[in-house]
Each structure stands twice: as structure tokens, then as C-alpha cells.
C-alpha atoms as a PDB file:
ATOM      1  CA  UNK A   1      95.301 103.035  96.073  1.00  0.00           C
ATOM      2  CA  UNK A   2      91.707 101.799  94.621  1.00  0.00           C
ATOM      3  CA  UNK A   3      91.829  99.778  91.782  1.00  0.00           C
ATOM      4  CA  UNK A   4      88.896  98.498  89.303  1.00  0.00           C
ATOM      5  CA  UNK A   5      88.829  95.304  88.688  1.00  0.00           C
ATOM      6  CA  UNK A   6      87.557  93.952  85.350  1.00  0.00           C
ATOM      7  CA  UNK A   7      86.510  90.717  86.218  1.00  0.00           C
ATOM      8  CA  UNK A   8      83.958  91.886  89.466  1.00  0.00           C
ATOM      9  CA  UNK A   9      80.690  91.633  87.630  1.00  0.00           C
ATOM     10  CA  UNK A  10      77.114  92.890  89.500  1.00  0.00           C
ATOM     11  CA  UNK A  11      73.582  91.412  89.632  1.00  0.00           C
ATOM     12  CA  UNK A  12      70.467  91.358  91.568  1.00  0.00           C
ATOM     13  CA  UNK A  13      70.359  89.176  94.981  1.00  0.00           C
ATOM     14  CA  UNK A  14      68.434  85.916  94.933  1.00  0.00           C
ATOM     15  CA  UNK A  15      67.606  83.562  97.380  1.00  0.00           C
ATOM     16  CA  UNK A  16      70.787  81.705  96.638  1.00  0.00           C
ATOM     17  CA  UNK A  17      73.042  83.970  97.768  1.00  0.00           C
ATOM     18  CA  UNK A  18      71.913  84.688 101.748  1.00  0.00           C
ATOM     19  CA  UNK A  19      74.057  82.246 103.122  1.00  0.00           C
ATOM     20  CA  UNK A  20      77.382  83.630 101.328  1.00  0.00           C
ATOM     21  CA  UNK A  21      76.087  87.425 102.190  1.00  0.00           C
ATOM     22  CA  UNK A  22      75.756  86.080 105.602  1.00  0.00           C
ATOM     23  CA  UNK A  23      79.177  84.714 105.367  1.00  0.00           C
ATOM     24  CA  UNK A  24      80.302  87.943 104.230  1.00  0.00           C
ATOM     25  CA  UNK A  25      78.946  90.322 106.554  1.00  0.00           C
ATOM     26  CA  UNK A  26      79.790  87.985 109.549  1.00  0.00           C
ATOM     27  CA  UNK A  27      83.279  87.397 108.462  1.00  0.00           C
ATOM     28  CA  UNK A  28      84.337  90.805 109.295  1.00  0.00           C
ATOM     29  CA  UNK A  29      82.197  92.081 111.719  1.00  0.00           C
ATOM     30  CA  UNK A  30      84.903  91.660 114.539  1.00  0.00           C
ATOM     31  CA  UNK A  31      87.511  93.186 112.363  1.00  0.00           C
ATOM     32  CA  UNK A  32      85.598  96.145 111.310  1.00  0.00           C
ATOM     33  CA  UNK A  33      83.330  97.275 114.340  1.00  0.00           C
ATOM     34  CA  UNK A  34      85.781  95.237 117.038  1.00  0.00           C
ATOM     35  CA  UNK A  35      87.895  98.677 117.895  1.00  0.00           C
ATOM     36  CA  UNK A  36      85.434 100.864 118.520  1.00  0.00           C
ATOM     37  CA  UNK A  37      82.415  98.639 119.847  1.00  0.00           C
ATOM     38  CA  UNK A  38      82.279  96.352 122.821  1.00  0.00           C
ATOM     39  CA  UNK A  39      82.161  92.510 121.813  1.00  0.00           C
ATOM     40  CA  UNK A  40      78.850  91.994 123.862  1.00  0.00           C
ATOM     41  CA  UNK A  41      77.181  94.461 121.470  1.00  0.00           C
ATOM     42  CA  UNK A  42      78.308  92.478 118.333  1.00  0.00           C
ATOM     43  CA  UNK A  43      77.184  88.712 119.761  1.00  0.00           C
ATOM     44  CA  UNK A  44      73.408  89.329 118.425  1.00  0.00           C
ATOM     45  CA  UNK A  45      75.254  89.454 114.718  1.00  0.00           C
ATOM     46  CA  UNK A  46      78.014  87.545 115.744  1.00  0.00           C
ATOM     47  CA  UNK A  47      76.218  84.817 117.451  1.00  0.00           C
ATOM     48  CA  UNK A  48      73.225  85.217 117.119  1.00  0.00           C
ATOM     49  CA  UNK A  49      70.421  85.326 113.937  1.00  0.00           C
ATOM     50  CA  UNK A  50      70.600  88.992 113.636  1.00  0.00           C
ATOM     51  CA  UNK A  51      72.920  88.979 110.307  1.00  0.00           C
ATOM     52  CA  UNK A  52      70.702  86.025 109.278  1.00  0.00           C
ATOM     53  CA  UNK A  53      66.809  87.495 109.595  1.00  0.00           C
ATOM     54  CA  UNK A  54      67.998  90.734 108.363  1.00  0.00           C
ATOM     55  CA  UNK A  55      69.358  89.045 104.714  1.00  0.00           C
ATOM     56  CA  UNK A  56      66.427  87.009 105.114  1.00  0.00           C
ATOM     57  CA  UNK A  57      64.184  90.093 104.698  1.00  0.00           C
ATOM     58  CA  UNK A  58      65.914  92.076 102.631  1.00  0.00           C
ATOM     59  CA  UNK A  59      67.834  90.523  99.892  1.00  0.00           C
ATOM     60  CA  UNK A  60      65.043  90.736  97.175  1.00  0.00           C
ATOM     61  CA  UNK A  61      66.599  95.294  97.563  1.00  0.00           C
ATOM     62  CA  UNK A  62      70.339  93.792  97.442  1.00  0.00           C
ATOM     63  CA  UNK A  63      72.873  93.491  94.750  1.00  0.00           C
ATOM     64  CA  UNK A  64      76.036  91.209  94.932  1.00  0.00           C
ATOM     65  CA  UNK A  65      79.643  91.657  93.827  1.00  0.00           C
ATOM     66  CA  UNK A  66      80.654  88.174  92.522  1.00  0.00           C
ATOM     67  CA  UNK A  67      84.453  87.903  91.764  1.00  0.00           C
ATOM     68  CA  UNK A  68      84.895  83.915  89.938  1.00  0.00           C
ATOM     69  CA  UNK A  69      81.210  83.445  90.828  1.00  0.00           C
ATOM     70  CA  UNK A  70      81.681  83.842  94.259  1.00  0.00           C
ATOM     71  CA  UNK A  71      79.965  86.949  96.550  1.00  0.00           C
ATOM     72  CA  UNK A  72      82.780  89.636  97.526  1.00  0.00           C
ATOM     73  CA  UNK A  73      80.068  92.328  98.346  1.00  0.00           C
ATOM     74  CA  UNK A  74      76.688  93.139  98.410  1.00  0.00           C
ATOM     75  CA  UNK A  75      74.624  96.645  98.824  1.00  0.00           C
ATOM     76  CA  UNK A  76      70.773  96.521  99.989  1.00  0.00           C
ATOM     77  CA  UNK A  77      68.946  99.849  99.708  1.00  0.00           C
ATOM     78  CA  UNK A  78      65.373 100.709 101.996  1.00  0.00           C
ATOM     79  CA  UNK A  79      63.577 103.639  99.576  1.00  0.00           C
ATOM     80  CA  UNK A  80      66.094 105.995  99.951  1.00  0.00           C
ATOM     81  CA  UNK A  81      68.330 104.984 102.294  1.00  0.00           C
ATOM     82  CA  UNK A  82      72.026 102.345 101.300  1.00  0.00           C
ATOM     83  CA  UNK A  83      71.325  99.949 104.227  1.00  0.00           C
ATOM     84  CA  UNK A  84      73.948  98.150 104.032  1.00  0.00           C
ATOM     85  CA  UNK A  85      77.060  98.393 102.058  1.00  0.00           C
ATOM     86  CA  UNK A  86      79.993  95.537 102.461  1.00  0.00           C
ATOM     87  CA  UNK A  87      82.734  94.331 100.709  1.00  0.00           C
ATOM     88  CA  UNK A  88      84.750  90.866 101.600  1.00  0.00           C
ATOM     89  CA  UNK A  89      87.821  92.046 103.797  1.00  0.00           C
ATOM     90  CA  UNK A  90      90.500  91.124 101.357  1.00  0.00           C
ATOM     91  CA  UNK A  91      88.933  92.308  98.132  1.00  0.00           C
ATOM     92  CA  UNK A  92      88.506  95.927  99.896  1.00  0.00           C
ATOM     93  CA  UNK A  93      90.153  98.931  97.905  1.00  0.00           C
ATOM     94  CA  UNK A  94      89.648  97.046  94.502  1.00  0.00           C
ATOM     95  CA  UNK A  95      86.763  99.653  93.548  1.00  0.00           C
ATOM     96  CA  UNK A  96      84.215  97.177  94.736  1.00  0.00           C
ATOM     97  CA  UNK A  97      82.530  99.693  97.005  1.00  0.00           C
ATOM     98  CA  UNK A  98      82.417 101.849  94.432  1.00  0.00           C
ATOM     99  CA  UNK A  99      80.885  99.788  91.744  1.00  0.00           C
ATOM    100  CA  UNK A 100      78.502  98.974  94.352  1.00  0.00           C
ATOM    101  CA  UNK A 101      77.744 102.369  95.174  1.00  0.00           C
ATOM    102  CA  UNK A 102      77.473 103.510  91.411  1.00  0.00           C
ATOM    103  CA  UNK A 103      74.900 100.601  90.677  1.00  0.00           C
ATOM    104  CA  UNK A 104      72.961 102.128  93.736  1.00  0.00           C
ATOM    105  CA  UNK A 105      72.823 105.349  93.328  1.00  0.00           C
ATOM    106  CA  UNK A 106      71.558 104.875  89.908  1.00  0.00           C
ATOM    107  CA  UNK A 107      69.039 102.506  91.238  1.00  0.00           C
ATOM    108  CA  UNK A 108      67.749 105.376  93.505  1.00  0.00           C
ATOM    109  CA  UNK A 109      68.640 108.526  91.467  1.00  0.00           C
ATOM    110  CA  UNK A 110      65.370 107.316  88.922  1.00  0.00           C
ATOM    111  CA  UNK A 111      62.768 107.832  91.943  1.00  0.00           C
ATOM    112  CA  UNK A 112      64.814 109.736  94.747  1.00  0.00           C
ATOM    113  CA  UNK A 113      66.370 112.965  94.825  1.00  0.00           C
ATOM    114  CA  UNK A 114      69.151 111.880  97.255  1.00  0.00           C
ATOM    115  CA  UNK A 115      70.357 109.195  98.684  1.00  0.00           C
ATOM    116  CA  UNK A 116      70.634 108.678 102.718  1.00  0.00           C
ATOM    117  CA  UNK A 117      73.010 106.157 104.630  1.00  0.00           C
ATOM    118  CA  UNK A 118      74.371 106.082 108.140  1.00  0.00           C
ATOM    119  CA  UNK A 119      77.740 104.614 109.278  1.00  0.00           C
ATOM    120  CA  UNK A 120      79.208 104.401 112.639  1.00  0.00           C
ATOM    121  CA  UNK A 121      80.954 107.367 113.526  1.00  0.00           C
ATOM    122  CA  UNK A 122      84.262 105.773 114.817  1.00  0.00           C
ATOM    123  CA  UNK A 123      84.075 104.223 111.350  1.00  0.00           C
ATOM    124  CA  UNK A 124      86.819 106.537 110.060  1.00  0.00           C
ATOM    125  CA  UNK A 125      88.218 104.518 106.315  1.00  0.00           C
ATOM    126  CA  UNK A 126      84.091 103.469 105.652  1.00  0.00           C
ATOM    127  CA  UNK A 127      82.969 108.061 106.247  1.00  0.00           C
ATOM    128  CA  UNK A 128      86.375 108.866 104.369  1.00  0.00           C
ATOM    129  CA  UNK A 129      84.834 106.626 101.552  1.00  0.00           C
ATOM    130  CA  UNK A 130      81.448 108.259 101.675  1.00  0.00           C
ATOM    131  CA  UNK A 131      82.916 111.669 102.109  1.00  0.00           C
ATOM    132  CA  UNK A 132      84.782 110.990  98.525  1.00  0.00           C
ATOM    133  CA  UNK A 133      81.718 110.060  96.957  1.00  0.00           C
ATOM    134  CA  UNK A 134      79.975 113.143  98.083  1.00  0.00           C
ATOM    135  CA  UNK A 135      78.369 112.349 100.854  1.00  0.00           C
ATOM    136  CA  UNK A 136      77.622 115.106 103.712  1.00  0.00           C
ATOM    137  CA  UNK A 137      76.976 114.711 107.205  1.00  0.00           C
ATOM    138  CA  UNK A 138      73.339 115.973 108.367  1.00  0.00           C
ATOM    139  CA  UNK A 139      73.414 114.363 111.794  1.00  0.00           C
ATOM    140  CA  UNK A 140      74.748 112.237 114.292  1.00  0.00           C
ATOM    141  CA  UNK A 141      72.821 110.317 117.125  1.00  0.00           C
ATOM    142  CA  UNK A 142      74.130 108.033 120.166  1.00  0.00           C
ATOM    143  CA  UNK A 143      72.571 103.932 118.731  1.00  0.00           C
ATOM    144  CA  UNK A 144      71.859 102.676 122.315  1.00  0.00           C
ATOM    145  CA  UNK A 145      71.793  98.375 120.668  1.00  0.00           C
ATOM    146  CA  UNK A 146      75.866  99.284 119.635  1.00  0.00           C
ATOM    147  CA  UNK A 147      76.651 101.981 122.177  1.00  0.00           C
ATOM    148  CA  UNK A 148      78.297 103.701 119.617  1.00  0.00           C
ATOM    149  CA  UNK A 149      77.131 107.484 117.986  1.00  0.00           C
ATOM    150  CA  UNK A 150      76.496 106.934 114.057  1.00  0.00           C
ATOM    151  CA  UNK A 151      76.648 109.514 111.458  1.00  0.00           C
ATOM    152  CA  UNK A 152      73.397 109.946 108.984  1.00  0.00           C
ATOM    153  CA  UNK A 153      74.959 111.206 105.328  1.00  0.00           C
ATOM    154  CA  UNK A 154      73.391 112.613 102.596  1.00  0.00           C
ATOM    155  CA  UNK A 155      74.011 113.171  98.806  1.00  0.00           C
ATOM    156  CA  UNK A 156      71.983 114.759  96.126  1.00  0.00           C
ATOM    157  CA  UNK A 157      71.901 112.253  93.364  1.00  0.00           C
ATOM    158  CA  UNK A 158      70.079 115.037  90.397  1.00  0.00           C
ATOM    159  CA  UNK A 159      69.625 118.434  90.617  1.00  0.00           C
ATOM    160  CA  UNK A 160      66.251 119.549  92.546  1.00  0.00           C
END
């Protein structure tokens, strides 16, 4: 069961905050993509600076989660598109996500009709939570840098 938690308060990125969103996102990047993706795949974000240069580039379009000032998720958007959407392994299915989502789809909804994301399609718990939200699948592709299909999802955020 998702519950909200009072006390998870959301704000724009700054500088300050890439090393804990690194921290974040690397922290359960085994966990999360480790049953459906071979581990030599993951070593360029495990490893390597991957994780790194792409916070580095993009967390002026990212919000963070902070639970007791500290970051327990962060959402980056591209135009149209959620990038990235994660929440800190043990504060999952505390209506993080969700609060995350909300604060970006209203972010996009004043410019954008929809709102686009992808997700790897082994992924099962991360579609199931887009799928509640109202997301639809339009496509699917084979990534050939995971080796692992990915879903593209849509959702109309106003009426056309």
C-alpha cells in the first residue's frame, strides 16, 4: 500500500545536491535493473561517470524529494519527456513517486500537451506505476547500450 508522507517536502535541484542524486541513483541501480540486465551493461553507471556527467548536465530540469533535509528522490524532465524518475530504495511506496510525478506533470502540462517517458520493459512494479497514473504504451524498441527492449509511454496532461 502507498502512503503520503507529510513531512517529504519538494524543490528545485541545485548544484548542491548532484552528489546525493548521484548517490541515489547509484545506490540502486544493481537492485533495480540487476534481474533483467547483464552487470557488464550497468558498469558505465555503476563504475563508471555515466550517473555522474548525466546529473552534471541536467540537474538545473530536476526536482528533489528531501525527507529530514536529505534527497530520497529526484525527477529531471527534457521538454516533454520525465527523464528520469527515482526514489531512494527504502522510502519507495511512500507516495514519493507520485509527488514527484504530480510536481512534473504540472511543470509540463503549462507548455506541453502530454507528457512522454520510457522505462525498461522488464521493469514490471516502475510500468505498473506509470500505467496507474495514466500512462499508455505507444512503442517499444530493443536499447542496444542495456540490451534490454524499453517501453516509450504517453499521457495527455489537458485536453487537445
Amino acid at each position: 500500500m502507498t502512503t503520503r508522507n507529510p513531512d517529504v517536502h519538494l524543490r528545485a535541484a541545485t548544484a548542491a545536491d548532484t552528489l546525493a542524486i548521484v548517490r541515489l541513483c547509484k545506490a540502486s541501480l544493481t537492485r533495480t535493473y540487476g534481474s533483467f540486465m547483464e552487470r557488464e551493461r550497468m558498469r558505465p553507471w555503476i563504475e563508471g561517470t555515466e550517473v555522474e556527467d548525466y546529473v552534471a548536465r541536467t540537474w538545473p530540469r530536476m526536482t528533489v524529494a528531501l525527507l529530514d533535509h536529505e534527497v530520497v528522490g529526484v525527477v529531471a524532465l527534457d521538454e516533454s519527456v520525465i527523464d528520469l524518475l527515482w526514489v531512494a530504495d527504502a522510502k519507495r511506496r511512500h507516495g514519493i513517486g507520485a509527488l514527484l510525478m504530480e510536481d512534473a506533470e504540472a511543470g509540463l502540462a503549462a507548455a506541453q500537451a502530454e507528457a512522454e517517458l520510457e522505462c525498461f520493459a522488464p521493469n514490471l512494479a516502475a510500468l505498473a506505476f506509470y500505467e496507474s497514473r495514466g500512462y499508455v504504451e505507444v512503442r517499444r524498441y530493443f536499447e542496444a547500450a542495456s540490451g534490454v527492449d524499453k517501453v516509450v509511454l504517453r499521457k495527455a496532461l489537458r485536453a487537445p
